[in-house]
PDB file of N, CA and C in Angstrom:
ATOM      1  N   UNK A   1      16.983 -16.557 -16.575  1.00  0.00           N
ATOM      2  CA  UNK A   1      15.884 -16.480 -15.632  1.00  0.00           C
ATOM      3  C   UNK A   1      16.194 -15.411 -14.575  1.00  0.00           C
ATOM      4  N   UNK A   2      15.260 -14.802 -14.240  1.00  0.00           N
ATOM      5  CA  UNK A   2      15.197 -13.593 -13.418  1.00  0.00           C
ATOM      6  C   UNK A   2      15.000 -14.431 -11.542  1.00  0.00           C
ATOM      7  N   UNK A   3      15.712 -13.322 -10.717  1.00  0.00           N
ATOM      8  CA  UNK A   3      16.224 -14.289  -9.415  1.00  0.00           C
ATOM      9  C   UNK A   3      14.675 -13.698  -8.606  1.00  0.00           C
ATOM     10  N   UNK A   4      15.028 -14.710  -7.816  1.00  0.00           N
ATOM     11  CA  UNK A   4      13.558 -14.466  -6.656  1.00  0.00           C
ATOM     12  C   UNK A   4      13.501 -13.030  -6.746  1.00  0.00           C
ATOM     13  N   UNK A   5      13.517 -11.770  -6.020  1.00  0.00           N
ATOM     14  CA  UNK A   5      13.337 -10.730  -5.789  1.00  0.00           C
ATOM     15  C   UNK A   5      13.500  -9.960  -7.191  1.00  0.00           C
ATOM     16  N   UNK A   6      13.451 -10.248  -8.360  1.00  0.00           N
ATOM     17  CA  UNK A   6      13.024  -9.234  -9.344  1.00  0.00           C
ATOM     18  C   UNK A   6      11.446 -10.089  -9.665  1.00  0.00           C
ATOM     19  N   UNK A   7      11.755 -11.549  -9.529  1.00  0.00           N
ATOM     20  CA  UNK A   7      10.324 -12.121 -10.023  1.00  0.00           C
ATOM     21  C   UNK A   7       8.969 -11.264  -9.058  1.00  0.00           C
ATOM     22  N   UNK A   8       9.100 -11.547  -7.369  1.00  0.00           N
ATOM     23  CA  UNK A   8       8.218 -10.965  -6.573  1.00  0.00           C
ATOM     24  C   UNK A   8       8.404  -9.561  -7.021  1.00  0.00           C
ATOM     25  N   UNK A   9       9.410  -8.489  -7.234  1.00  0.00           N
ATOM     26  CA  UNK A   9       9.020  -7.240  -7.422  1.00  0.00           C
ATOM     27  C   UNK A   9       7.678  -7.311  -8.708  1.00  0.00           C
ATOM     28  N   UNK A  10       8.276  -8.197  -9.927  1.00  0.00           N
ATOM     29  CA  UNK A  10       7.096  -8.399 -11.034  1.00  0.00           C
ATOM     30  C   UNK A  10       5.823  -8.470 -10.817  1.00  0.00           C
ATOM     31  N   UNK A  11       5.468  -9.250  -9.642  1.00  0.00           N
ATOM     32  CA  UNK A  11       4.827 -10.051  -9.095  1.00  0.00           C
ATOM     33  C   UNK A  11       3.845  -8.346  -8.138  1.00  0.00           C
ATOM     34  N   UNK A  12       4.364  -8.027  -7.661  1.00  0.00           N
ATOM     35  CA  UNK A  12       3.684  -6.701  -6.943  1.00  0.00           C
ATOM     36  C   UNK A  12       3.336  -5.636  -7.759  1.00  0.00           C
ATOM     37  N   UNK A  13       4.390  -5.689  -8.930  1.00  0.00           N
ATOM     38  CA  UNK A  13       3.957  -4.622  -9.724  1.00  0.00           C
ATOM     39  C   UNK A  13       2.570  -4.951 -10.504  1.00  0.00           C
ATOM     40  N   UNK A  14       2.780  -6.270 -11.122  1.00  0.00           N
ATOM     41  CA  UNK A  14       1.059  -7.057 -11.983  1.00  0.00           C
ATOM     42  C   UNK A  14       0.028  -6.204 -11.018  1.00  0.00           C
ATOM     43  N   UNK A  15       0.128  -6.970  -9.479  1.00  0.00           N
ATOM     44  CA  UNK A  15      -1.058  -6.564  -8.468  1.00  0.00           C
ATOM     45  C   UNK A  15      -1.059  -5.177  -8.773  1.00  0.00           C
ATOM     46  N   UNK A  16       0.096  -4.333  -8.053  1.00  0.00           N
ATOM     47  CA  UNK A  16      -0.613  -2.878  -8.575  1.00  0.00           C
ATOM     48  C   UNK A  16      -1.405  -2.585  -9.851  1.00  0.00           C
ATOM     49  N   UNK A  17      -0.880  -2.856 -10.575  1.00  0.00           N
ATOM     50  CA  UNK A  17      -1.864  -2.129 -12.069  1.00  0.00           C
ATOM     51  C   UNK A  17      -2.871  -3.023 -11.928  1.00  0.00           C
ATOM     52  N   UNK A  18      -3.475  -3.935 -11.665  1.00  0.00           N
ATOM     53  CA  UNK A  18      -4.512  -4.922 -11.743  1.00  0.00           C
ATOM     54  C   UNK A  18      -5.411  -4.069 -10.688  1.00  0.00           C
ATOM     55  N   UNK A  19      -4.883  -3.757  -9.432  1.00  0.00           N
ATOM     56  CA  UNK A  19      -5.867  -3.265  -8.715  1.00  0.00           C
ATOM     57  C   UNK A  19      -6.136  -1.566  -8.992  1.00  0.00           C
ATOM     58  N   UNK A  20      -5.732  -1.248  -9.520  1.00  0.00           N
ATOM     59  CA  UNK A  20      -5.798   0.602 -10.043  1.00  0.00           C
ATOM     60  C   UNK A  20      -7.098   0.278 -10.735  1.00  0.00           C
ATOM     61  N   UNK A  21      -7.338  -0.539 -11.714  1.00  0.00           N
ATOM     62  CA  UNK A  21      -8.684  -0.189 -12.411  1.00  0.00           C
ATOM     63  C   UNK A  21      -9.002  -0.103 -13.649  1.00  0.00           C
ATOM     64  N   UNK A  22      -7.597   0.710 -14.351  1.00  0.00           N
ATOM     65  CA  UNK A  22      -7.192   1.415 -15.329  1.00  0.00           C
ATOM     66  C   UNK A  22      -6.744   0.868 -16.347  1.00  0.00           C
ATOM     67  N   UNK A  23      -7.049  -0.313 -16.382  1.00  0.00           N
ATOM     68  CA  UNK A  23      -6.504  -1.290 -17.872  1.00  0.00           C
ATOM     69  C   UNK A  23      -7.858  -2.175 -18.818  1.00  0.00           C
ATOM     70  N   UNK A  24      -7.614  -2.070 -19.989  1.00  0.00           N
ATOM     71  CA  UNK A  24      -8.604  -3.023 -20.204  1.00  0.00           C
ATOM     72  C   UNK A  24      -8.898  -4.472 -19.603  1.00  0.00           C
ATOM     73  N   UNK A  25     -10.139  -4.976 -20.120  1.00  0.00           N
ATOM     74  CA  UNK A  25     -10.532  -6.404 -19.600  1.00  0.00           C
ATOM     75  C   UNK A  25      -8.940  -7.698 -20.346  1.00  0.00           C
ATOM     76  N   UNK A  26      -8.910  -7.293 -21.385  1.00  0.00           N
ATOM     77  CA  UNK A  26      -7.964  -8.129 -21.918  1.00  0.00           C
ATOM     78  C   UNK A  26      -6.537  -8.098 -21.751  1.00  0.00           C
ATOM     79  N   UNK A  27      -6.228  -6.649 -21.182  1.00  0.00           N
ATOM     80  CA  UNK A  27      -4.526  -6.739 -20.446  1.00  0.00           C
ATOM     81  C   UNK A  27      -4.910  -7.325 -19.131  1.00  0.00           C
ATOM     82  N   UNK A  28      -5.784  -7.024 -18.208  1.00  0.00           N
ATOM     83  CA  UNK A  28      -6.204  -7.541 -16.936  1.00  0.00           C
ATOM     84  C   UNK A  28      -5.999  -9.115 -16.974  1.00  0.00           C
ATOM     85  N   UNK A  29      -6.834  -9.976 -17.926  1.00  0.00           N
ATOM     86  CA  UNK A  29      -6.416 -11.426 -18.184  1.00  0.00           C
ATOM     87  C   UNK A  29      -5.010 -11.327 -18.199  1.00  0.00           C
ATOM     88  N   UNK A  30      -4.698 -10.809 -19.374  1.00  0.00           N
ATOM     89  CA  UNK A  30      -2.826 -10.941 -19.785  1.00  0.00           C
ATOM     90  C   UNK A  30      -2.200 -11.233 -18.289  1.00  0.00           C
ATOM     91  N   UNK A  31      -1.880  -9.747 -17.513  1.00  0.00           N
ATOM     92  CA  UNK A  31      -1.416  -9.836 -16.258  1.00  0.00           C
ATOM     93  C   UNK A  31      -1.748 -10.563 -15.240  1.00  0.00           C
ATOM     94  N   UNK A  32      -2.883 -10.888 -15.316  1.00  0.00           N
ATOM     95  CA  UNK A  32      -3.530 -12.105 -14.237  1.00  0.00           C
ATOM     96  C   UNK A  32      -2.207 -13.424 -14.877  1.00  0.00           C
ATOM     97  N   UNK A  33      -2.617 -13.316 -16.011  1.00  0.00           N
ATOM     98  CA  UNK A  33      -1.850 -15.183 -16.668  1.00  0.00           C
ATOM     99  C   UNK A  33      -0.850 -14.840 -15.989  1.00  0.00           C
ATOM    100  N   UNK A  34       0.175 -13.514 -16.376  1.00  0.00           N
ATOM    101  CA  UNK A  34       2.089 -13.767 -15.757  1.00  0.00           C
ATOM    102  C   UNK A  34       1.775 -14.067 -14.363  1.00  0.00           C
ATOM    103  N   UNK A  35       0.279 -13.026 -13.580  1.00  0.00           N
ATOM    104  CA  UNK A  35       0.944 -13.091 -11.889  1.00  0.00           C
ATOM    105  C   UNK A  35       0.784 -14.887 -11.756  1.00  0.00           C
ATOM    106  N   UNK A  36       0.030 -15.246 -12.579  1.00  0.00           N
ATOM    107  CA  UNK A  36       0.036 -16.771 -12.081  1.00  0.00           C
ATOM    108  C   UNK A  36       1.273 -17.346 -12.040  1.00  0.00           C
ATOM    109  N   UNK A  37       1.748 -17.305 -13.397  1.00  0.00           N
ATOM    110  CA  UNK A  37       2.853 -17.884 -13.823  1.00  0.00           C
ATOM    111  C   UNK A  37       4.058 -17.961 -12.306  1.00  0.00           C
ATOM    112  N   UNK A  38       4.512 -16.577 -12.200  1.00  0.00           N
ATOM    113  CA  UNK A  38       5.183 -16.070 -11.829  1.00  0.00           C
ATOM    114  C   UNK A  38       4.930 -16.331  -9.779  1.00  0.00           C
ATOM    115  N   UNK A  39       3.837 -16.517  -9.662  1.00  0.00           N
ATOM    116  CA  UNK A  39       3.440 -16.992  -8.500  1.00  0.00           C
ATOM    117  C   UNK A  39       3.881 -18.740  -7.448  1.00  0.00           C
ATOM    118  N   UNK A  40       3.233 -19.407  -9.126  1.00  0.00           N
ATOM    119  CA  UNK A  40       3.580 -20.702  -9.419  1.00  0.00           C
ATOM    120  C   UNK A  40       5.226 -20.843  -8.846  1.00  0.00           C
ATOM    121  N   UNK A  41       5.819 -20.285  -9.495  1.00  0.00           N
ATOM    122  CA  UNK A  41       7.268 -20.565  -9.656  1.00  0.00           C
ATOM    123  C   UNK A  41       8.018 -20.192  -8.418  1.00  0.00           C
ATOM    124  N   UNK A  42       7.301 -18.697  -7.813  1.00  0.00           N
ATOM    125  CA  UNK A  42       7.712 -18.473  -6.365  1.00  0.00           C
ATOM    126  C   UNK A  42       7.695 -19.679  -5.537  1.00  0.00           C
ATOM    127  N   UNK A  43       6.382 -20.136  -5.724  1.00  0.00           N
ATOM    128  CA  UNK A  43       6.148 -20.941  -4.454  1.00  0.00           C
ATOM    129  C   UNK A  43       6.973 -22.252  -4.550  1.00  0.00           C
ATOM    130  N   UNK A  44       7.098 -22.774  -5.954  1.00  0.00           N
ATOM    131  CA  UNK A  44       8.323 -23.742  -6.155  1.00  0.00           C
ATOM    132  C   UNK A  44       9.622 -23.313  -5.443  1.00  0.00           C
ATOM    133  N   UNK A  45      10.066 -22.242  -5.752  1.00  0.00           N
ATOM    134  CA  UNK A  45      11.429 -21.977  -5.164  1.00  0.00           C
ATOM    135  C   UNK A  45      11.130 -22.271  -3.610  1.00  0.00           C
ATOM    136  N   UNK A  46      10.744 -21.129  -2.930  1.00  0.00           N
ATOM    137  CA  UNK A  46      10.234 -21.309  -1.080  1.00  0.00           C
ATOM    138  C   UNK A  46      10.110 -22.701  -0.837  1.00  0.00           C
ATOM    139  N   UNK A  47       9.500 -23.299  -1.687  1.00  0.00           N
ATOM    140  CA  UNK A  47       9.370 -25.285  -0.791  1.00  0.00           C
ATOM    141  C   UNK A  47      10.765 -25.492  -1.524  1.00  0.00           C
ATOM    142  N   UNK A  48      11.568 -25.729  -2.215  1.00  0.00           N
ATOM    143  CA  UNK A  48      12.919 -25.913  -2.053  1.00  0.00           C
ATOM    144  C   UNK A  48      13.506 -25.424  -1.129  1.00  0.00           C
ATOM    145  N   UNK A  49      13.819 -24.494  -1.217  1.00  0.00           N
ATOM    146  CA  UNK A  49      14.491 -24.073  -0.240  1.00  0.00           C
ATOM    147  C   UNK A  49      14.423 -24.386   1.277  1.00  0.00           C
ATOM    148  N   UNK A  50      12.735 -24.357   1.798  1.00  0.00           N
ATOM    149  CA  UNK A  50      11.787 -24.936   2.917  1.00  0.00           C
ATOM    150  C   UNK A  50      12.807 -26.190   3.218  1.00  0.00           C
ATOM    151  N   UNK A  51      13.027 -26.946   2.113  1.00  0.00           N
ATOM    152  CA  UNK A  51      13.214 -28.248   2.164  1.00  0.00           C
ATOM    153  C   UNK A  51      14.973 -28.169   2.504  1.00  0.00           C
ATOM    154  N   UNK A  52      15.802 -27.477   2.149  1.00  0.00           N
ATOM    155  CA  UNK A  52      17.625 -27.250   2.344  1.00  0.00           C
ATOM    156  C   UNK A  52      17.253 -26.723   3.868  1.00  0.00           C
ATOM    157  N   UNK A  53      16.369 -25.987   4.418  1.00  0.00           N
ATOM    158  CA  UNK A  53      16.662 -25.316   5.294  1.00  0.00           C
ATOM    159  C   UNK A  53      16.343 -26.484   6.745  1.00  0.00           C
ATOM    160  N   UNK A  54      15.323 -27.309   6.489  1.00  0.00           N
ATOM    161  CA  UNK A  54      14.707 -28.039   7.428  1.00  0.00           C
ATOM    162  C   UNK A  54      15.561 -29.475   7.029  1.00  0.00           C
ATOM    163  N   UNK A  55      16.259 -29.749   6.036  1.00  0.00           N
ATOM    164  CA  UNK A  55      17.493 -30.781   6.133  1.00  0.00           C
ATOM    165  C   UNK A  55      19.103 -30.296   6.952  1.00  0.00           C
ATOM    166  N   UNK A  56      19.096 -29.068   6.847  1.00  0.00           N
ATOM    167  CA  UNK A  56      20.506 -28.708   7.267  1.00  0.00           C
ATOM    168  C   UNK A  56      19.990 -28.741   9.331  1.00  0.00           C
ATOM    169  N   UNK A  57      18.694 -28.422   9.398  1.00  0.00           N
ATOM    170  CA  UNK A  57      18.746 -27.958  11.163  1.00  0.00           C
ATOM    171  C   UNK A  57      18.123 -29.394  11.581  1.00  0.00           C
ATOM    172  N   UNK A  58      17.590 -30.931  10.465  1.00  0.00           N
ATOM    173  CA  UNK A  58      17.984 -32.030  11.351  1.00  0.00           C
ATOM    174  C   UNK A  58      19.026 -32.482  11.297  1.00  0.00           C
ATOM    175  N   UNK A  59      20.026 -31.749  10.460  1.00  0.00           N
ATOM    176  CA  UNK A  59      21.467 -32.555   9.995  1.00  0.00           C
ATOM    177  C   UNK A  59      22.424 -32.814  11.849  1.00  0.00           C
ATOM    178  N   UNK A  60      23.061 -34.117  11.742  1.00  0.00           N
ATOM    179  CA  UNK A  60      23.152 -34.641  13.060  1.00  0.00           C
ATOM    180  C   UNK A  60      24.819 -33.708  12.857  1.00  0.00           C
ATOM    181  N   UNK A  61      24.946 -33.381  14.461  1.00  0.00           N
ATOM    182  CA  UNK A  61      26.275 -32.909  14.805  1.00  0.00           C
ATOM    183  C   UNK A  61      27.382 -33.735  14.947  1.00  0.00           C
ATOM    184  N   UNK A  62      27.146 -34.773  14.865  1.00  0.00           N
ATOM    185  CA  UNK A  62      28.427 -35.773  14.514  1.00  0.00           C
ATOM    186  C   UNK A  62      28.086 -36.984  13.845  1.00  0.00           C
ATOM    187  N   UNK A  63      28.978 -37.953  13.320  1.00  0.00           N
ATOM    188  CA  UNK A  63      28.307 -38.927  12.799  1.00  0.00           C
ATOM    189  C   UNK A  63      27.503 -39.851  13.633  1.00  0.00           C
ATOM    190  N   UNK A  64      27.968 -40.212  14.867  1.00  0.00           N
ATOM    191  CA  UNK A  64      27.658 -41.306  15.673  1.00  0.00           C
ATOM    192  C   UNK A  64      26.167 -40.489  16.000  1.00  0.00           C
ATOM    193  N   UNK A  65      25.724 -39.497  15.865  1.00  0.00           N
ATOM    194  CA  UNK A  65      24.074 -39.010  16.538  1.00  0.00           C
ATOM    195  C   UNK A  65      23.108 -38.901  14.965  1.00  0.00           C
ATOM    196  N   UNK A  66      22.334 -39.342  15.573  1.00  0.00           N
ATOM    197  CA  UNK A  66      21.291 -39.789  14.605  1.00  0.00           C
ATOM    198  C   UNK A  66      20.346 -38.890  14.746  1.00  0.00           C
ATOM    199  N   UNK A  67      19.945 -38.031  13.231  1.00  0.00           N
ATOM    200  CA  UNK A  67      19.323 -36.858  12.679  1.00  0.00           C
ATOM    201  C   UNK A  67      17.961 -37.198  13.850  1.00  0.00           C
ATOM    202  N   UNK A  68      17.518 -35.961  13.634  1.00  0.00           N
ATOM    203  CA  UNK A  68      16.607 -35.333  14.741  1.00  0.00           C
ATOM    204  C   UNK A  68      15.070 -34.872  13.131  1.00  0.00           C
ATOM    205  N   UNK A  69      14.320 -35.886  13.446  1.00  0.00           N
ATOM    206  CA  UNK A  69      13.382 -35.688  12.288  1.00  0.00           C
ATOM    207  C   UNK A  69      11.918 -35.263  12.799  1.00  0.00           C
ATOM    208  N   UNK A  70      11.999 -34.474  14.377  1.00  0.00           N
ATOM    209  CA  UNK A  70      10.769 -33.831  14.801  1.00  0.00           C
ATOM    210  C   UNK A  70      11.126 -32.340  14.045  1.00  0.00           C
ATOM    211  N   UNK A  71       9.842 -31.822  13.789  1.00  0.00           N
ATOM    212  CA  UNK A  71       9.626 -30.662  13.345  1.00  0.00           C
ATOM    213  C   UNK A  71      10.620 -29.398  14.367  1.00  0.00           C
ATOM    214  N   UNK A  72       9.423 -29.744  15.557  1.00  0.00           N
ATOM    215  CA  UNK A  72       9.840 -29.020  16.962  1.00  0.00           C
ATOM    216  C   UNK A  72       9.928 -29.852  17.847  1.00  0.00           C
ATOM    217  N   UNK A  73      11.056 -30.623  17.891  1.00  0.00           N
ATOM    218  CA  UNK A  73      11.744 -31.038  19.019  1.00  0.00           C
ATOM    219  C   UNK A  73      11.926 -30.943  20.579  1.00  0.00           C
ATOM    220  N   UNK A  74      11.035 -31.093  21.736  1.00  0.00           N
ATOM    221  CA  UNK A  74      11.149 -30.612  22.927  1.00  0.00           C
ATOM    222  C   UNK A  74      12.180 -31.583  23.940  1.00  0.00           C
ATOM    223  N   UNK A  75      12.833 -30.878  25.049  1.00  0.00           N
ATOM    224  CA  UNK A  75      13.476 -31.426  25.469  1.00  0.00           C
ATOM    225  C   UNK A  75      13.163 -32.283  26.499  1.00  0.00           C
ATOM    226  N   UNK A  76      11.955 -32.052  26.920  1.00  0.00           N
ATOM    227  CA  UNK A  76      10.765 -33.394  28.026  1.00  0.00           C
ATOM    228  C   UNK A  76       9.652 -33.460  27.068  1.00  0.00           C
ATOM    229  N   UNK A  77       9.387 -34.806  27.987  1.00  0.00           N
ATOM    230  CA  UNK A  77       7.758 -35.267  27.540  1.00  0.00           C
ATOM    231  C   UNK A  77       7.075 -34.584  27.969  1.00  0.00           C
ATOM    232  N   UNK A  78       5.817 -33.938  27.421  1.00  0.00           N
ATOM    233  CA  UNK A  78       4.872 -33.497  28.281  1.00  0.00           C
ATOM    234  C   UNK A  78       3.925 -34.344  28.689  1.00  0.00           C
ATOM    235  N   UNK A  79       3.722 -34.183  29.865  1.00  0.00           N
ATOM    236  CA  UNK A  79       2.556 -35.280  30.935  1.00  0.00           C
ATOM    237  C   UNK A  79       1.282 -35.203  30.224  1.00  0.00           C
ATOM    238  N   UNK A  80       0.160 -35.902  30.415  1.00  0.00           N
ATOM    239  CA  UNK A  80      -0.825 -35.993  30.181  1.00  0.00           C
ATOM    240  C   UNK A  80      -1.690 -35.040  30.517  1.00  0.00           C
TER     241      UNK A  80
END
């Protein structure tokens, strides 16, 4: 399997030739199907990752403190 950044380069290249003009109706489908494909799978990776990145910054700094599970965390209440 090809790593994030050759898939998105794939992924820009489909768009270019798709938007030039210059291909038939039936490679146009073709390349539409991979950018899907290939789209699909981006966005799988990013919410993984989404997900390691937003577990490691509530991960608690010692054992005795208990994970921090606000998005954005402020350090006062705000008043009414």
């Amino acid at each position: 399997m090809k790593n994030f950044e050759e898939r998105l380069t794939r992924l820009e290249e489909l768009n270019d030739s798709m938007k030039s003009g210059n291909i038939p109706l039936d490679e146009a489908v073709r390349l539409f199907e991979e950018g899907i494909k290939l789209a699909k799978g981006l966005e799988k990776d990013l919410s993984k990752v989404e997900r390691k990145i937003e577990i490691l910054v509530n991960q608690p700094e010692s054992s005795e403190e208990e994970p921090n599970l606000e998005l954005f965390p402020s350090h006062e209440e705000d008043g009414p």
